[in-house]
C-alpha atoms as a PDB file:
ATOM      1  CA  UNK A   1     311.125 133.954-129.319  1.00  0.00           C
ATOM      2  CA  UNK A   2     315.039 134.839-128.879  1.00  0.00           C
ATOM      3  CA  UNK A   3     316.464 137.779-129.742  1.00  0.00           C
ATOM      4  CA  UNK A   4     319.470 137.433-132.195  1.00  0.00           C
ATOM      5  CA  UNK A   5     322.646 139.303-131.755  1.00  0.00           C
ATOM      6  CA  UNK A   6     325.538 139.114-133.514  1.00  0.00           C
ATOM      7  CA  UNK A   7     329.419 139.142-133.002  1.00  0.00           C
ATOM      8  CA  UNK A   8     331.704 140.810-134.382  1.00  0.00           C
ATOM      9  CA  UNK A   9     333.525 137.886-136.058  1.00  0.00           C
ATOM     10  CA  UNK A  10     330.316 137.080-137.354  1.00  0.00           C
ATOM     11  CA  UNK A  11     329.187 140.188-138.692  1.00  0.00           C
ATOM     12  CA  UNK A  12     332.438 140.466-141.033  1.00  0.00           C
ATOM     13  CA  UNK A  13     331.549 137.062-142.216  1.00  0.00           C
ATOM     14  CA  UNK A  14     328.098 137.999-143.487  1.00  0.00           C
ATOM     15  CA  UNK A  15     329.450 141.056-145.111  1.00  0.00           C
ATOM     16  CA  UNK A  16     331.693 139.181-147.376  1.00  0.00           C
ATOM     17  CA  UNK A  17     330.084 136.299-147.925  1.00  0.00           C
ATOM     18  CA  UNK A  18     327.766 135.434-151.374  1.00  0.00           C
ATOM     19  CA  UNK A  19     324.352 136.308-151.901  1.00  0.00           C
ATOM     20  CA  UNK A  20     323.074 132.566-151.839  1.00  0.00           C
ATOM     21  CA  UNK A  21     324.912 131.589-148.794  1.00  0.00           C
ATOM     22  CA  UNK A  22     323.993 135.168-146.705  1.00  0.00           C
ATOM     23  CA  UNK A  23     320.172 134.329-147.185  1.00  0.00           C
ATOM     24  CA  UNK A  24     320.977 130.362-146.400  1.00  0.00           C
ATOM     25  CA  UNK A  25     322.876 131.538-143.208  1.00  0.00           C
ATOM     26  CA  UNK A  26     319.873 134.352-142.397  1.00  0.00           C
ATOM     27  CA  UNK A  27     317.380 131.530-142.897  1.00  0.00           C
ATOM     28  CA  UNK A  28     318.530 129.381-140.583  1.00  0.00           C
ATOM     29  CA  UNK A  29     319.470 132.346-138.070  1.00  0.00           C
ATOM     30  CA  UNK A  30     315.649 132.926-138.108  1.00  0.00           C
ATOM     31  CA  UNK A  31     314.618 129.324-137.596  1.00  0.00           C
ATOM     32  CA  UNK A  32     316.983 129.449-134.058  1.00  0.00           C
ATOM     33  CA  UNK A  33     315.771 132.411-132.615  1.00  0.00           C
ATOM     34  CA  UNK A  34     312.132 130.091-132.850  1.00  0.00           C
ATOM     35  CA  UNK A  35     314.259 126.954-131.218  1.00  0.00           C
ATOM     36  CA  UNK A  36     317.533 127.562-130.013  1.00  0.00           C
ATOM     37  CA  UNK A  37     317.972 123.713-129.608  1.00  0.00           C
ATOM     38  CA  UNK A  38     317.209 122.228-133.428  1.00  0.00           C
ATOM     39  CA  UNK A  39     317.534 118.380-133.785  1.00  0.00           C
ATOM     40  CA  UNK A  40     320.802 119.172-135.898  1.00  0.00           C
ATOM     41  CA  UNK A  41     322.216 121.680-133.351  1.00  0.00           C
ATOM     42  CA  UNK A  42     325.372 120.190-131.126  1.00  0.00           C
ATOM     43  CA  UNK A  43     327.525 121.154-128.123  1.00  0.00           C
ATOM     44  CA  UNK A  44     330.917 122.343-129.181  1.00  0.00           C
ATOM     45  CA  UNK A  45     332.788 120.583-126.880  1.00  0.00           C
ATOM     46  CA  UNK A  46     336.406 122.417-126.988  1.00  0.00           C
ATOM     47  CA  UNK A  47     335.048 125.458-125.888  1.00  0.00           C
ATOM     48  CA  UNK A  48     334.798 126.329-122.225  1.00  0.00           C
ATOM     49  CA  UNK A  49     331.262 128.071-122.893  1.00  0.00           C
ATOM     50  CA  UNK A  50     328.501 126.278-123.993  1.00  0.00           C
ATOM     51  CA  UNK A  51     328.006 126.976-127.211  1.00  0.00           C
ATOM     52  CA  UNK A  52     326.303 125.256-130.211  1.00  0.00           C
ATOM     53  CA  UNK A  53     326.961 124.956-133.390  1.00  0.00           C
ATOM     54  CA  UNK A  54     324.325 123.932-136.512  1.00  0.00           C
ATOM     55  CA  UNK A  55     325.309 123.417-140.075  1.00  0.00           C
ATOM     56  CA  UNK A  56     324.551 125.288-143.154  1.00  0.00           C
ATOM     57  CA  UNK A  57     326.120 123.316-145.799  1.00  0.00           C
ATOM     58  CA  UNK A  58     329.857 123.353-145.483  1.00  0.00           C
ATOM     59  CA  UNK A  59     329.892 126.245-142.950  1.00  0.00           C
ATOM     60  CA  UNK A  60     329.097 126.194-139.501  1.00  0.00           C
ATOM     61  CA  UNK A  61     326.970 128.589-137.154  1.00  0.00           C
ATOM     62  CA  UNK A  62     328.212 128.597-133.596  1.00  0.00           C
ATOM     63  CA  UNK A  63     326.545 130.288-130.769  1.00  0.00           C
ATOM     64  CA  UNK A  64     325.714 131.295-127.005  1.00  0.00           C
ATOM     65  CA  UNK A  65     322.179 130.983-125.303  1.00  0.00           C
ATOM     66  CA  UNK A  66     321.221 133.299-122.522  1.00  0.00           C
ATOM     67  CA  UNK A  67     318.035 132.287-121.379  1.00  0.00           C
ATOM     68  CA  UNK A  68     317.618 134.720-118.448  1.00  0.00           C
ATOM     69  CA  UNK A  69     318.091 137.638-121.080  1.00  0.00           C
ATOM     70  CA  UNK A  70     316.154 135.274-123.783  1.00  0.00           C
ATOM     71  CA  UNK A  71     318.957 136.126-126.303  1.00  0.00           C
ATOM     72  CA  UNK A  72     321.189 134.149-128.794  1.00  0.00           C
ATOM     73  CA  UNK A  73     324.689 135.555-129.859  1.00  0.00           C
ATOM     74  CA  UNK A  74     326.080 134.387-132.612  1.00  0.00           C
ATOM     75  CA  UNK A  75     329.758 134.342-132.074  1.00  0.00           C
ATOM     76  CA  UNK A  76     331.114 132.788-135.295  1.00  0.00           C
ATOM     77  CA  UNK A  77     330.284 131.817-139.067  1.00  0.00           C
ATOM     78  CA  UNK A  78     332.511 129.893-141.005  1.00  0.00           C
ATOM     79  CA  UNK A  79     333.820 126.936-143.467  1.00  0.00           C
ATOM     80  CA  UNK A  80     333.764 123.804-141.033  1.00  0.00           C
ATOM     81  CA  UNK A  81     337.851 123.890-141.895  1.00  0.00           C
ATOM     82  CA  UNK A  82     338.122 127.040-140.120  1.00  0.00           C
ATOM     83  CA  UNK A  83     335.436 127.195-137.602  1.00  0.00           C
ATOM     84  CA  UNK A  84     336.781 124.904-135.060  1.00  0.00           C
END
């Protein structure tokens, strides 16, 4: 099991966002710190990192894994429009 951190960026998304999407978004935040790696998880290939990004919906999830640490940051949360 990962432990989940969260950025900044990402943090201020969750605050303003609607009730149905925050427990959406928290739902699948759960289900990655089980598998980091879901079948609908991909690279994010303009970013120097590796980071992943999954969908919820129309907004997008992007994040870090450190597995020496065995954490996950979540780094951003947004509308697909925005998020790249």
């Amino acid at each position: 099991m990962f432990k989940i951190f969260l950025g900044p960026p990402s943090e201020r998304f969750l605050k303003k966002c609607e009730k149905g999407i925050y427990a959406r978004i928290i739902e699948k935040i759960k289900q990655l710190a089980a598998n980091p790696f879901p079948p609908d998880s991909k690279r994010v290939v303009a970013r120097q990192e590796k980071v992943f990004r999954v969908r919820v919906g129309s907004y997008r999830i992007q994040y870090l894994v450190y597995y020496s640490k065995n954490e996950i940051l979540i780094s951003d949360i947004d509308k697909r429009s925005r998020a790249y």
